[in-house]
C-alpha atoms as a PDB file:
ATOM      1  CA  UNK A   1       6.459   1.881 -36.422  1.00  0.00           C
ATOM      2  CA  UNK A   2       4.524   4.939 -36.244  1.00  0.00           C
ATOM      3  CA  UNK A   3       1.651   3.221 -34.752  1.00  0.00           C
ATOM      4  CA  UNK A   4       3.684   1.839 -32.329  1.00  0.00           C
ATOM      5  CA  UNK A   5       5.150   5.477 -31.188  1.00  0.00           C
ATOM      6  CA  UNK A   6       1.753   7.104 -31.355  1.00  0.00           C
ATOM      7  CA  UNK A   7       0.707   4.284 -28.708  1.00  0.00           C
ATOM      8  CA  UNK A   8       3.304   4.887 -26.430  1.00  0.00           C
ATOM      9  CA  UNK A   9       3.004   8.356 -26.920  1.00  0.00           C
ATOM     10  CA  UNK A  10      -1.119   7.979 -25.885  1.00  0.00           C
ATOM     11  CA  UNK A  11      -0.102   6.290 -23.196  1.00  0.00           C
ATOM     12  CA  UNK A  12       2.312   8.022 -21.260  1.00  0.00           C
ATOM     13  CA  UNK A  13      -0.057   9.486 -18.519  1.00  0.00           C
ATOM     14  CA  UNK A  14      -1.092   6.037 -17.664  1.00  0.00           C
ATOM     15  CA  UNK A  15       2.001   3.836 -17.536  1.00  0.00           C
ATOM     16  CA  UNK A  16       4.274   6.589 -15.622  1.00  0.00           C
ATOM     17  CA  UNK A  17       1.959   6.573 -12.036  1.00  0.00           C
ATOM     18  CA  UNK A  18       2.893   3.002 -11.195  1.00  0.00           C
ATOM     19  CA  UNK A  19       6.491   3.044 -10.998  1.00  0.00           C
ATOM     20  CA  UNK A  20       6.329   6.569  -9.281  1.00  0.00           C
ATOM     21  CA  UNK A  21       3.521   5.424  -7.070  1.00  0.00           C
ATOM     22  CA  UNK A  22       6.164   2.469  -6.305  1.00  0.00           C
ATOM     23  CA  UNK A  23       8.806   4.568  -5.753  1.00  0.00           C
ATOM     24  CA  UNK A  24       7.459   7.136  -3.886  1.00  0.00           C
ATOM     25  CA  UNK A  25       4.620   5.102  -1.891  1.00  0.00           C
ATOM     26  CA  UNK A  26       4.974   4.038   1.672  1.00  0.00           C
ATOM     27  CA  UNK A  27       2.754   5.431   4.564  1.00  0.00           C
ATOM     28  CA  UNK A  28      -0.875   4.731   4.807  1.00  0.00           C
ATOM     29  CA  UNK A  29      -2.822   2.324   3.501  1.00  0.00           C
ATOM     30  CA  UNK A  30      -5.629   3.592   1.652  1.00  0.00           C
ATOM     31  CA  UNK A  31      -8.060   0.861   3.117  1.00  0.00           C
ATOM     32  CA  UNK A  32      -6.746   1.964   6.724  1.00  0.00           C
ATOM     33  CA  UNK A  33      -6.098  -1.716   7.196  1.00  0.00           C
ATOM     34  CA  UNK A  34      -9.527  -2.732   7.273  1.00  0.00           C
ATOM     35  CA  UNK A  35     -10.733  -5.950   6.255  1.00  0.00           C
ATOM     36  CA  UNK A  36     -14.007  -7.238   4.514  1.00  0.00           C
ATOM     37  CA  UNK A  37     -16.261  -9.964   5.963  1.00  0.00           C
ATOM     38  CA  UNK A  38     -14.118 -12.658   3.985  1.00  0.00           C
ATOM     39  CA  UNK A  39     -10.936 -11.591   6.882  1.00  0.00           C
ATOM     40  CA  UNK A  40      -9.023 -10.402   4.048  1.00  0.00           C
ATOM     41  CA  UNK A  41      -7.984  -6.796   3.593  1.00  0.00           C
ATOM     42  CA  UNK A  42      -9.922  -4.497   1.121  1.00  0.00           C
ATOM     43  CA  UNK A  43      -6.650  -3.776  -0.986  1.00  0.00           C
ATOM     44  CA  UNK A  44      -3.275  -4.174   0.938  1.00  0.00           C
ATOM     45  CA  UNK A  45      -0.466  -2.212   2.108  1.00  0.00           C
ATOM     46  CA  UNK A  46       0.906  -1.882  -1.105  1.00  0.00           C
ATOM     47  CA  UNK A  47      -1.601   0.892  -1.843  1.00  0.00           C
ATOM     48  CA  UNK A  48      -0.757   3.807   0.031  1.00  0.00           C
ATOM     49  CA  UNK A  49      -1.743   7.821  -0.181  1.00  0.00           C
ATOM     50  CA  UNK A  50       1.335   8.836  -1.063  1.00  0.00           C
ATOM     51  CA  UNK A  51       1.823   6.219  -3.605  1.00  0.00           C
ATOM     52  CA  UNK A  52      -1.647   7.388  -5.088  1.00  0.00           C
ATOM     53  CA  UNK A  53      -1.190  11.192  -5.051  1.00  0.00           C
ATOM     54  CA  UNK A  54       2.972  10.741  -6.138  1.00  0.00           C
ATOM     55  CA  UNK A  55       1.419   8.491  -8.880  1.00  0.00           C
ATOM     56  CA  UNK A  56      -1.055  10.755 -10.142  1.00  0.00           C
ATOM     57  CA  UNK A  57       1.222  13.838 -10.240  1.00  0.00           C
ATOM     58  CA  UNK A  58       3.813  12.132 -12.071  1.00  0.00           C
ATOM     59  CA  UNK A  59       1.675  10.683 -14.528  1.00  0.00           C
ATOM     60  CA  UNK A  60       0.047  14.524 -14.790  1.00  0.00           C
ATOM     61  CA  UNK A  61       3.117  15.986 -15.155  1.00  0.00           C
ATOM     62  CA  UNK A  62       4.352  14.329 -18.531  1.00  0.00           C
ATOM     63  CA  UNK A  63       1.113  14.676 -19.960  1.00  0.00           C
ATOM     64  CA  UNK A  64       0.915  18.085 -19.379  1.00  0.00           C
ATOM     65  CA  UNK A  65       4.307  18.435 -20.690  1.00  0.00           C
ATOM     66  CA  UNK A  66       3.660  16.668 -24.048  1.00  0.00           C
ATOM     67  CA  UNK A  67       0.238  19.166 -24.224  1.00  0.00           C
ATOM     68  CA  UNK A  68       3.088  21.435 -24.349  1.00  0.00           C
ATOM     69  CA  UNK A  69       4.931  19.802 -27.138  1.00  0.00           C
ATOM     70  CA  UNK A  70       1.712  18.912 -29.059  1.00  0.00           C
ATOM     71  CA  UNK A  71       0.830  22.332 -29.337  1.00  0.00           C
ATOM     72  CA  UNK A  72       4.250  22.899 -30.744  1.00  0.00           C
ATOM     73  CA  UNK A  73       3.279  20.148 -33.426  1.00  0.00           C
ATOM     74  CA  UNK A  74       5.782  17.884 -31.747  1.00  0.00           C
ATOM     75  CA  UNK A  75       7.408  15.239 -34.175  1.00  0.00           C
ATOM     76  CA  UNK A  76       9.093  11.617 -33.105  1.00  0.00           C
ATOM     77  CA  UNK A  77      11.055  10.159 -35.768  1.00  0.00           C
ATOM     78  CA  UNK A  78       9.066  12.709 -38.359  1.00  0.00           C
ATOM     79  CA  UNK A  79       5.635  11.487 -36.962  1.00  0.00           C
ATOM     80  CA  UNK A  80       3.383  14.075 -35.243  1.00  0.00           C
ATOM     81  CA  UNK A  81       2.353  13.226 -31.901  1.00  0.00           C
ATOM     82  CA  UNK A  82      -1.169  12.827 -31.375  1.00  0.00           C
ATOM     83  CA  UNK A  83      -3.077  16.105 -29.175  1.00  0.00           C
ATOM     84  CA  UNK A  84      -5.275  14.785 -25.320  1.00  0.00           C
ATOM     85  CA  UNK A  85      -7.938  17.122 -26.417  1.00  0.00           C
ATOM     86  CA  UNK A  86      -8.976  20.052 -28.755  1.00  0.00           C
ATOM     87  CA  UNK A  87      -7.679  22.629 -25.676  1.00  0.00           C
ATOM     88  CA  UNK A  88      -5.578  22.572 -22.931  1.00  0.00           C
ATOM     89  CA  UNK A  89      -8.914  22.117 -20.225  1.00  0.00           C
ATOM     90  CA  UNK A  90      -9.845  18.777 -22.073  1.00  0.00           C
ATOM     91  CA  UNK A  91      -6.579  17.754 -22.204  1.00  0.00           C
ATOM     92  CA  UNK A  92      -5.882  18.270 -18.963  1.00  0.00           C
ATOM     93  CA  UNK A  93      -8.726  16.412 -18.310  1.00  0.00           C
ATOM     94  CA  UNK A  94      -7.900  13.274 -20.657  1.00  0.00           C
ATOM     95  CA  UNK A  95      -4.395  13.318 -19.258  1.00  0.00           C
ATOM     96  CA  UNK A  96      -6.229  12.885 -15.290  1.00  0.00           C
ATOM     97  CA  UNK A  97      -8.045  10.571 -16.794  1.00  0.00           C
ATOM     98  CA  UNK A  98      -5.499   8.489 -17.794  1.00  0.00           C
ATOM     99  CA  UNK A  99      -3.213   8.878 -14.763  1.00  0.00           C
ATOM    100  CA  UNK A 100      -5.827   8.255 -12.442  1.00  0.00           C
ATOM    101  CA  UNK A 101      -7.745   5.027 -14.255  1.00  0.00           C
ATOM    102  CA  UNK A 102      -4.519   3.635 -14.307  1.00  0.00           C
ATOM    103  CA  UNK A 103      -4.044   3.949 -10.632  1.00  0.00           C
ATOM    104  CA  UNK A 104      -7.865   3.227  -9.836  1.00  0.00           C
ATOM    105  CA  UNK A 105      -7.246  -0.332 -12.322  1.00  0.00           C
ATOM    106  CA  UNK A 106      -4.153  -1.703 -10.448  1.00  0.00           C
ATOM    107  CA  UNK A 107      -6.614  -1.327  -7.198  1.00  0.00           C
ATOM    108  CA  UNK A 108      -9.303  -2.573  -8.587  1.00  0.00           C
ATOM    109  CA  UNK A 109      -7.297  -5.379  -9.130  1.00  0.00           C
ATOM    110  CA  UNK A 110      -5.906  -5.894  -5.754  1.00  0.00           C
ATOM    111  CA  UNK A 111      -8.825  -6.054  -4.069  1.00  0.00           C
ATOM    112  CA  UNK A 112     -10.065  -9.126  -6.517  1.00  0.00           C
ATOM    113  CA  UNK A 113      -6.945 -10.686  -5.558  1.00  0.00           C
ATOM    114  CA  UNK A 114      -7.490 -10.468  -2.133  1.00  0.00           C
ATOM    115  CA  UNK A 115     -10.602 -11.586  -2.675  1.00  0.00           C
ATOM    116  CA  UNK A 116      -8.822 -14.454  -4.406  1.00  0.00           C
ATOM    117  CA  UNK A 117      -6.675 -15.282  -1.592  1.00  0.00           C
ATOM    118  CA  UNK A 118      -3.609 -13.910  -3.551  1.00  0.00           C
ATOM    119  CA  UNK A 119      -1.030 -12.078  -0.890  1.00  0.00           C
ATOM    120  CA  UNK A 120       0.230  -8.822  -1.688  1.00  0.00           C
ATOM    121  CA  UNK A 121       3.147  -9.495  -4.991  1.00  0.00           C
ATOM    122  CA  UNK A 122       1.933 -12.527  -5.785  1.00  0.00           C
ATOM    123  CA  UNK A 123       1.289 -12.943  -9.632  1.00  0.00           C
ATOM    124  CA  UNK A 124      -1.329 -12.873 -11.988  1.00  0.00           C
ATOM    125  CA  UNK A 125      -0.504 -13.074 -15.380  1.00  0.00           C
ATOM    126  CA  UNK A 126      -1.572 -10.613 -18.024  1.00  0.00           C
ATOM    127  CA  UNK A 127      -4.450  -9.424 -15.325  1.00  0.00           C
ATOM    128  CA  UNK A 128      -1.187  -7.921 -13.209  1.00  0.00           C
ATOM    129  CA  UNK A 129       0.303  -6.558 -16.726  1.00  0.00           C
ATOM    130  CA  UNK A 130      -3.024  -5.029 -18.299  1.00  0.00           C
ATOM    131  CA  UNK A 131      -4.883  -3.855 -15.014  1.00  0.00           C
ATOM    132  CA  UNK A 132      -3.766  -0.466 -15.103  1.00  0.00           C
ATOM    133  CA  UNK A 133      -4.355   0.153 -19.203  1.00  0.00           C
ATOM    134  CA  UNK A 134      -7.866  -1.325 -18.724  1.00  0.00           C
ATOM    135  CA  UNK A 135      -8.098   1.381 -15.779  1.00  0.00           C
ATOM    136  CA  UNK A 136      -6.954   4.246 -17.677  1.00  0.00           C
ATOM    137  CA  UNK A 137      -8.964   3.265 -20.879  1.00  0.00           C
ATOM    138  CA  UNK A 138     -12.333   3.447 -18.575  1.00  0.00           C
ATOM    139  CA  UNK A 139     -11.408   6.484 -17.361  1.00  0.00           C
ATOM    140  CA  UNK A 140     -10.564   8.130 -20.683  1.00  0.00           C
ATOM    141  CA  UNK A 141     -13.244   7.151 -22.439  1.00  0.00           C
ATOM    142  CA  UNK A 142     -15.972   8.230 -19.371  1.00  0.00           C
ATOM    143  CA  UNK A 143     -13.982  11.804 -19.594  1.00  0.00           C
ATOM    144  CA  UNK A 144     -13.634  12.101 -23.510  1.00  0.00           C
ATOM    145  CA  UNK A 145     -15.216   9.762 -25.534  1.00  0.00           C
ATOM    146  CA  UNK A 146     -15.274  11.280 -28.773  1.00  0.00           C
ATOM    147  CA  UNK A 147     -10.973  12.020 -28.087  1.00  0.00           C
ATOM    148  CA  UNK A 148     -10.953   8.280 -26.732  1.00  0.00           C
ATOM    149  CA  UNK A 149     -12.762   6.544 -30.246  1.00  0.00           C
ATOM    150  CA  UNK A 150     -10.739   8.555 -32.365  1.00  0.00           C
ATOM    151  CA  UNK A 151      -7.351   8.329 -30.381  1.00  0.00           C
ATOM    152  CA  UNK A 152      -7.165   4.700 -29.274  1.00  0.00           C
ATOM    153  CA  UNK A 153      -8.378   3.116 -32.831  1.00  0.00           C
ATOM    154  CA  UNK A 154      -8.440  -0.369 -32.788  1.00  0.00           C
ATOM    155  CA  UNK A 155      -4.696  -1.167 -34.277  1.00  0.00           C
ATOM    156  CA  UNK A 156      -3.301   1.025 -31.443  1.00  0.00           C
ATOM    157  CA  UNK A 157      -4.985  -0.745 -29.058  1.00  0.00           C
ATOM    158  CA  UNK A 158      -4.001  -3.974 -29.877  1.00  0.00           C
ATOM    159  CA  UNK A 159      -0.077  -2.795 -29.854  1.00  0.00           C
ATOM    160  CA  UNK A 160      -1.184  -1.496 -26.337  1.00  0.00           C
ATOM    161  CA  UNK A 161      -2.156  -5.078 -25.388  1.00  0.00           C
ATOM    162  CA  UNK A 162       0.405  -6.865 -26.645  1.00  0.00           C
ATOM    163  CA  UNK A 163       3.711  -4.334 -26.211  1.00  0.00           C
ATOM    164  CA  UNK A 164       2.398  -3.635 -22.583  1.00  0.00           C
ATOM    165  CA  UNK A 165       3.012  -6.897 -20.771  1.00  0.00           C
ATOM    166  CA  UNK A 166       6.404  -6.715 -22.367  1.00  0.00           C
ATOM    167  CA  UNK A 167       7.212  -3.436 -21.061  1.00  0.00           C
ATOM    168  CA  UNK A 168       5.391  -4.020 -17.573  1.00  0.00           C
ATOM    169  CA  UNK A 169       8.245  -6.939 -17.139  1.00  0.00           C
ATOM    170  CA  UNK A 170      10.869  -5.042 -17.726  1.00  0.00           C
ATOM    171  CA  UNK A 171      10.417  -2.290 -16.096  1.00  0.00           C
ATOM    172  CA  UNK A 172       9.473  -4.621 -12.656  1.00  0.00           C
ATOM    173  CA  UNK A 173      12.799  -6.452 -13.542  1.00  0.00           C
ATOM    174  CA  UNK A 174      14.556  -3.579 -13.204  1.00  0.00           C
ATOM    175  CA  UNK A 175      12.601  -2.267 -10.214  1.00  0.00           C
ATOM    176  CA  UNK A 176      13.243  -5.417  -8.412  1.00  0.00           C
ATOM    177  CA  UNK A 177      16.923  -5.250  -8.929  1.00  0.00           C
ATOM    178  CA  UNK A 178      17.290  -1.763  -8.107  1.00  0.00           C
ATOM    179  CA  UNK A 179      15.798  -2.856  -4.848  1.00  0.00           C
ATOM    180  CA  UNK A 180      12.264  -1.209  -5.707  1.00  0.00           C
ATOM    181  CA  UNK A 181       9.939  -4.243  -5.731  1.00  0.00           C
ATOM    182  CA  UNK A 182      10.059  -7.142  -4.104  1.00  0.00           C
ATOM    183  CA  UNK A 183       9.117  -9.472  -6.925  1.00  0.00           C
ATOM    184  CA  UNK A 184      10.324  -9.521 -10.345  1.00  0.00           C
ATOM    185  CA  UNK A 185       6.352  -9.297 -11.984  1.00  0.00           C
END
């Protein structure tokens, strides 16, 4: 169990910016609506500016308030939360990390599945679930790699993996019926 909380805990920052960026999104497309040479467009209009920069804060925001609470020695179920960085500057800077990777991964993956042919919601199992964790990992380990090694060990990263597509479900389940998303996945 406390594995399991210290991994949701870790990773806070990086699932919060994709339901916010959902939420709050609409506007511009970040690839203008430009296409490549294949016809198809770079990413889609599901990627906006405001989705990106709503996204980002959001995901910012909790992580800079649980900096808060780890420097209180913050405690879940008597287990102390894990710190983003020996001071508030790196952790501030692990926390962007995360929020931002996990932004940068779900684009990175919608441009593949344009490239694929894919239209804009349609699935793609465990790539459409883990894109954004594989995002914010890159990202936090490029910013802190010493935090990254010794905060994402390989058991918590493995709960990641597997508790993550589980969560990504149901939280696009409930988006979808709340009138959010379009597709249940």
């Amino acid at each position: 169990m406390e594995l399991i909380i210290k991994a949701f805990w870790l990773m806070i920052p990086a699932y919060l910016p994709n339901p916010f960026a959902a939420v709050f999104g609409g506007g511009k497309p970040i690839d203008g609506g430009r296409t490549l040479k294949d016809g198809r467009r770079i990413i889609g209009d599901g990627k906006t500016y405001r989705g990106l920069f709503s996204g980002i804060f959001f995901g910012v925001l909790a992580g800079n308030i649980q900096i808060w609470l780890s420097s209180r020695g913050f405690e879940i179920l008597g287990i102390e939360m894990p710190s983003f960085g020996p001071n508030y500057t790196e952790a501030l800077k692990v926390v962007l990390a995360l929020a931002c990777g996990s932004l940068f991964g779900d684009m990175v993956k919608s441009f593949f599945k344009r490239r694929m042919g894919l239209k804009r919601g349609a699935p793609l199992p465990l790539v459409d679930q883990l894109d954004f964790v594989i995002g914010a990992w890159v990202f936090a380990y490029l910013t802190a790699p010493e935090w990254f090694v010794s905060s994402f060990t390989p058991a918590i990263m493995i709960i990641i993996l597997i508790t993550t597509p589980l969560l990504h479900l149901t939280t696009n389940v409930i988006g979808y019926f709340t009138g959010i998303k379009k597709e249940p996945w």
